[in-house]
C-alpha atoms as a PDB file:
ATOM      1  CA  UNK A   1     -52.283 -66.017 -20.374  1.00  0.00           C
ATOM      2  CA  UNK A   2     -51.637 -62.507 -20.510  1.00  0.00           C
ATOM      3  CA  UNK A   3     -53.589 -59.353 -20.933  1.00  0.00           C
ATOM      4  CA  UNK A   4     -52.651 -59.201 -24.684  1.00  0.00           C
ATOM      5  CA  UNK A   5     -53.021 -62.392 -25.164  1.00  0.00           C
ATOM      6  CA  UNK A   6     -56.563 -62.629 -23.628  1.00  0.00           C
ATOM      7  CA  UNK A   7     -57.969 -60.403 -25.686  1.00  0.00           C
ATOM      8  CA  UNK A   8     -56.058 -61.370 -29.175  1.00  0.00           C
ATOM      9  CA  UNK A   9     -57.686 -65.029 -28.915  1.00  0.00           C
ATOM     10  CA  UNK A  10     -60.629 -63.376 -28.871  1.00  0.00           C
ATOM     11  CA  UNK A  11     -60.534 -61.326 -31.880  1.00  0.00           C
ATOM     12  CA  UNK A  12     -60.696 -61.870 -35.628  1.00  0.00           C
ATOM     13  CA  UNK A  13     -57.894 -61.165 -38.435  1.00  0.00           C
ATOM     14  CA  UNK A  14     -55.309 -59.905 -36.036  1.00  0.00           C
ATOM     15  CA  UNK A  15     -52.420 -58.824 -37.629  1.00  0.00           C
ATOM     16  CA  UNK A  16     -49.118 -57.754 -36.429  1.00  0.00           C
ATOM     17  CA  UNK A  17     -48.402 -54.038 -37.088  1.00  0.00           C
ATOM     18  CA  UNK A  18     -44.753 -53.763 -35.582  1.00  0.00           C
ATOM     19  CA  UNK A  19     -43.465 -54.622 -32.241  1.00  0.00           C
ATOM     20  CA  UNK A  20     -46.371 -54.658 -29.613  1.00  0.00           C
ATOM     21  CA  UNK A  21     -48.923 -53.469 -32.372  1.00  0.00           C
ATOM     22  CA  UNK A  22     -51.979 -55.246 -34.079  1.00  0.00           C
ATOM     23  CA  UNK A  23     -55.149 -54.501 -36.179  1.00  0.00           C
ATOM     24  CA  UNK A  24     -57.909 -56.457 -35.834  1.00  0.00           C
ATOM     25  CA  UNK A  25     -61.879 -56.483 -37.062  1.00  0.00           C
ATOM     26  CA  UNK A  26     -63.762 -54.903 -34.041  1.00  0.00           C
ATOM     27  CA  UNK A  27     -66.242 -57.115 -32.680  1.00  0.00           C
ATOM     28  CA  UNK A  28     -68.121 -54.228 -31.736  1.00  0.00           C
ATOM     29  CA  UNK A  29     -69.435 -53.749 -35.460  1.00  0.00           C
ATOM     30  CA  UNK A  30     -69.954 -54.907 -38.793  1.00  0.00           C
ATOM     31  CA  UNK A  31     -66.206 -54.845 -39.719  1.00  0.00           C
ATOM     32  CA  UNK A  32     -65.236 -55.788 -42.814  1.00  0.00           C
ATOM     33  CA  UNK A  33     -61.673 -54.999 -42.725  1.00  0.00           C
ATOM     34  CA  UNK A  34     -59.586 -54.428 -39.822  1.00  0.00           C
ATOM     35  CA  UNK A  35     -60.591 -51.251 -37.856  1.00  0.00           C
ATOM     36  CA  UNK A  36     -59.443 -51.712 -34.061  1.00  0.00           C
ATOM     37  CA  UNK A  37     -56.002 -51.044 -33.280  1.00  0.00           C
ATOM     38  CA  UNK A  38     -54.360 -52.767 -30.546  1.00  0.00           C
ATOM     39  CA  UNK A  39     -51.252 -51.949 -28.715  1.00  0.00           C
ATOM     40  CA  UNK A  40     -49.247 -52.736 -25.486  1.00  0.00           C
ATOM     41  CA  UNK A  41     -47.456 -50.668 -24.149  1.00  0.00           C
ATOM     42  CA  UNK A  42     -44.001 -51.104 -21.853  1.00  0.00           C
ATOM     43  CA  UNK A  43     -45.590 -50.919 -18.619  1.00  0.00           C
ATOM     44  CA  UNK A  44     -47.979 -53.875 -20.246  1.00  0.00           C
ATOM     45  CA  UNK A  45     -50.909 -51.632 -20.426  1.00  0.00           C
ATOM     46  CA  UNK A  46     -53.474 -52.860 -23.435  1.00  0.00           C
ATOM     47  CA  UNK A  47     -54.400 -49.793 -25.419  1.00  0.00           C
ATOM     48  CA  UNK A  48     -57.512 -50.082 -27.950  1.00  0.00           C
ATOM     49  CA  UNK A  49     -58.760 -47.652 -30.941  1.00  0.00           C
ATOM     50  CA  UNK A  50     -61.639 -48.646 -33.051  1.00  0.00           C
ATOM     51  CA  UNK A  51     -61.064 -46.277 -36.389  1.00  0.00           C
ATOM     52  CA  UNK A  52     -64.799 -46.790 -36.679  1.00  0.00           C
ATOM     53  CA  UNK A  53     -65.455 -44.724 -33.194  1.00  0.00           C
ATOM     54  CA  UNK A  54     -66.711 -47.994 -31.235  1.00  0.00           C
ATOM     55  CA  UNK A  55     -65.684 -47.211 -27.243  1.00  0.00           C
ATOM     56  CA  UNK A  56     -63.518 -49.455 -25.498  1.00  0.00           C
ATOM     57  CA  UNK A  57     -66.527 -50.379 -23.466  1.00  0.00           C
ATOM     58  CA  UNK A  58     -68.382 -51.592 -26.081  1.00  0.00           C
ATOM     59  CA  UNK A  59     -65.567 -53.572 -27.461  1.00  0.00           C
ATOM     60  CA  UNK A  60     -64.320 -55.462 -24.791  1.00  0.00           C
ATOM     61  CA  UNK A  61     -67.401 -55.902 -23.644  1.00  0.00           C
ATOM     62  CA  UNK A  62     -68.267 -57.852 -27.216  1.00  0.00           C
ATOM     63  CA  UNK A  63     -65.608 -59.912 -26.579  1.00  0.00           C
ATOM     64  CA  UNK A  64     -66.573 -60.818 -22.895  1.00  0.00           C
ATOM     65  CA  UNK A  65     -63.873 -59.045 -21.446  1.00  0.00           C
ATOM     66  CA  UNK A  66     -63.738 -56.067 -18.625  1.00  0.00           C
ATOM     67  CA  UNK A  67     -61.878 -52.736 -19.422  1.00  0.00           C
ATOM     68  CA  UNK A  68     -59.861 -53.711 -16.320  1.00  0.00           C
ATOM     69  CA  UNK A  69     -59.099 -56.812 -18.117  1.00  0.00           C
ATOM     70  CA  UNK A  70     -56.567 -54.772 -20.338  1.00  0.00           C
ATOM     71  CA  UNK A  71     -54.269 -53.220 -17.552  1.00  0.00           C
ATOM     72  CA  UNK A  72     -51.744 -55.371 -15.496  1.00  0.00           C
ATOM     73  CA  UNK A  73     -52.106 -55.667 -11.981  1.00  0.00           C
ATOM     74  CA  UNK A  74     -50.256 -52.870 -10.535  1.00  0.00           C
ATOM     75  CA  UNK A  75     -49.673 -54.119  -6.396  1.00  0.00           C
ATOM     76  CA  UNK A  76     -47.516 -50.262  -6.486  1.00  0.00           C
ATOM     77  CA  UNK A  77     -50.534 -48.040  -7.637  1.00  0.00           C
ATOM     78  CA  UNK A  78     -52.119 -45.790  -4.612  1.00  0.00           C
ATOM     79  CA  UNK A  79     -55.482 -44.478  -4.533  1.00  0.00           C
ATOM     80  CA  UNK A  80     -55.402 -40.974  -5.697  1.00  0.00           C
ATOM     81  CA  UNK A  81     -52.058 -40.540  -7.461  1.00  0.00           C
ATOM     82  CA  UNK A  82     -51.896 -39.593 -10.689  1.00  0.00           C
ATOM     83  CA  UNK A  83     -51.653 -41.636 -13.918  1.00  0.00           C
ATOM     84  CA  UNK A  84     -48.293 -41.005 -15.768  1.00  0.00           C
ATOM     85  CA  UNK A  85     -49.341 -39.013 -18.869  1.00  0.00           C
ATOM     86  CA  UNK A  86     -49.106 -40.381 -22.473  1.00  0.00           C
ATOM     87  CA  UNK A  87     -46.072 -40.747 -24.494  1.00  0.00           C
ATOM     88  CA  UNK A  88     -45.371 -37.699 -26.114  1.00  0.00           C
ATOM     89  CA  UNK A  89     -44.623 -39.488 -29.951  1.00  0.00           C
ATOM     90  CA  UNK A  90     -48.354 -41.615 -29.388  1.00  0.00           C
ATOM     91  CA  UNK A  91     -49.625 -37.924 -28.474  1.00  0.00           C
ATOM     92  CA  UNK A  92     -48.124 -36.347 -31.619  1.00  0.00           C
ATOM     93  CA  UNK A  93     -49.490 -39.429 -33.827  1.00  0.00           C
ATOM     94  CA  UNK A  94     -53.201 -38.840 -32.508  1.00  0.00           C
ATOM     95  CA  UNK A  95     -53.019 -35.271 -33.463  1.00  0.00           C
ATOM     96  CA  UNK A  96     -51.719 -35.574 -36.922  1.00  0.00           C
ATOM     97  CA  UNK A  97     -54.276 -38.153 -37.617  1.00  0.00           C
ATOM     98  CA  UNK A  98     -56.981 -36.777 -36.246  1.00  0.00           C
ATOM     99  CA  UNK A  99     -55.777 -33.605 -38.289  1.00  0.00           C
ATOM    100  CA  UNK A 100     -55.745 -35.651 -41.558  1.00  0.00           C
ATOM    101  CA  UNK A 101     -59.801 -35.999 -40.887  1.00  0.00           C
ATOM    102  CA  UNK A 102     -59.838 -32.110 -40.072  1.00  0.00           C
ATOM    103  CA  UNK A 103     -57.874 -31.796 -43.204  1.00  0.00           C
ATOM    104  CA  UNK A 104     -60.068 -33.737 -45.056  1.00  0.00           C
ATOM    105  CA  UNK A 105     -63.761 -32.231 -44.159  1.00  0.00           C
ATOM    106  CA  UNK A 106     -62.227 -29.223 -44.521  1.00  0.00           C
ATOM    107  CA  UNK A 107     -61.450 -29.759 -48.485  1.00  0.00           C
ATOM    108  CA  UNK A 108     -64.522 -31.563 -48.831  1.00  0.00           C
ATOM    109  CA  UNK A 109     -66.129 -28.426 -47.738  1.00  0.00           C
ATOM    110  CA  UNK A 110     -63.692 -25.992 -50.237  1.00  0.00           C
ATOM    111  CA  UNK A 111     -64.795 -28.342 -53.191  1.00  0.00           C
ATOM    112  CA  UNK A 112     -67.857 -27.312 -52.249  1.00  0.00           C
ATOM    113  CA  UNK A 113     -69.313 -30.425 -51.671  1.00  0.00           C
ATOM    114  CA  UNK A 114     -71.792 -31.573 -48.557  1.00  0.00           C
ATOM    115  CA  UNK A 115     -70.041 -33.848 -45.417  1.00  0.00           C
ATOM    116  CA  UNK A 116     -72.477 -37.033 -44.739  1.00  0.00           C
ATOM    117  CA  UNK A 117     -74.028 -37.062 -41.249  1.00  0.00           C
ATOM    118  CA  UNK A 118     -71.182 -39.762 -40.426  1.00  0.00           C
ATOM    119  CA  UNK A 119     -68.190 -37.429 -41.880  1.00  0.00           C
ATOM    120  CA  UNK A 120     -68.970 -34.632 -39.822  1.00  0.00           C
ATOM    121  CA  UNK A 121     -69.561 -36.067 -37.051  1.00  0.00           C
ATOM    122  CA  UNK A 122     -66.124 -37.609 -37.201  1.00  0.00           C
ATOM    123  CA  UNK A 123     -65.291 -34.375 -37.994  1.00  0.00           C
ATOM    124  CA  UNK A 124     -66.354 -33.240 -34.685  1.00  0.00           C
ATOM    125  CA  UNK A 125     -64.987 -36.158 -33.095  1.00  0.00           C
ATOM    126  CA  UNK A 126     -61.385 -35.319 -34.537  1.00  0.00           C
ATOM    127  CA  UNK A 127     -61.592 -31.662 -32.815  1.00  0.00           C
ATOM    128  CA  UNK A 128     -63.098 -32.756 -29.595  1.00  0.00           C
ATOM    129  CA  UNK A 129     -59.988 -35.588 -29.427  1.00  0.00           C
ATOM    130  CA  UNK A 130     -57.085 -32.764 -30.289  1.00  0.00           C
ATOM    131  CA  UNK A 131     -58.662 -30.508 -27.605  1.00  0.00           C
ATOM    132  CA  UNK A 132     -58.483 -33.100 -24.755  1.00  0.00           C
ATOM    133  CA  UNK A 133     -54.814 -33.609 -26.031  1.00  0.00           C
ATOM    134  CA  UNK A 134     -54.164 -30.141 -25.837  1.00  0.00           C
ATOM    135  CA  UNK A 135     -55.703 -30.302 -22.413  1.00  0.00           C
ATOM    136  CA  UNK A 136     -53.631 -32.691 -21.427  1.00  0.00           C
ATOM    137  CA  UNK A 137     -50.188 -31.466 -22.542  1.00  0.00           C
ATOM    138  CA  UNK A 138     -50.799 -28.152 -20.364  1.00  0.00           C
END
């Protein structure tokens, strides 16, 4: 069984979302509707995104899986090189989404109305996420 596969059987109302793309409820929370993106990539890497803010810890974890359980073995990989960076369109993606939520507080806020304790700190989470992106694109 592969990597994708592994953790696919173990997840509820998975749902193909293109080629080498799911949703899924997290098993990390109370999902209702589907809320963890799953993806593999072409180097058969198994990327995970809970919309919710779960951490890939937690959720693979909930499923009884190890976070080393979602990348290939890789016999080529020496200690101390470097990771290849991201793709440049799944960089661009992340940012404009996590600008949508910037985008959104920040009209919340010009309607003059209050962010809930949970908004802002997604709010925060947005900025913090499109910083590290910008750190790693330099």
């Amino acid at each position: 069984m592969s990597n994708i596969d592994a953790l696919l059987s173990k997840l509820d109302k998975v749902k193909s979302n293109g080629n080498g793309k799911w949703l899924a409820r997290c098993p990390a929370h109370n999902d209702k509707s589907p809320s963890l993106a799953i993806k593999e990539t072409e180097d058969r890497k198994t990327l995970i995104h809970c919309f919710s803010g779960c951490s890939v810890a937690d959720i693979v974890a909930a499923v009884g899986l190890e976070l080393s359980d979602l990348m290939p073995d890789n016999p080529t990989y020496q200690k101390g090189a470097r990771p290849p960076k991201f793709n440049k369109y799944e960089l661009f993606d992340r940012v404009v989404f996590e600008a949508t939520i910037l985008s959104l507080g920040i009209r919340q806020l010009l309607n003059l109305e209050d962010l809930s304790q949970a908004d802002l700190l997604r709010v925060v989470q947005a900025e913090n996420v499109i910083n590290d992106i910008a750190r790693e694109v330099r």
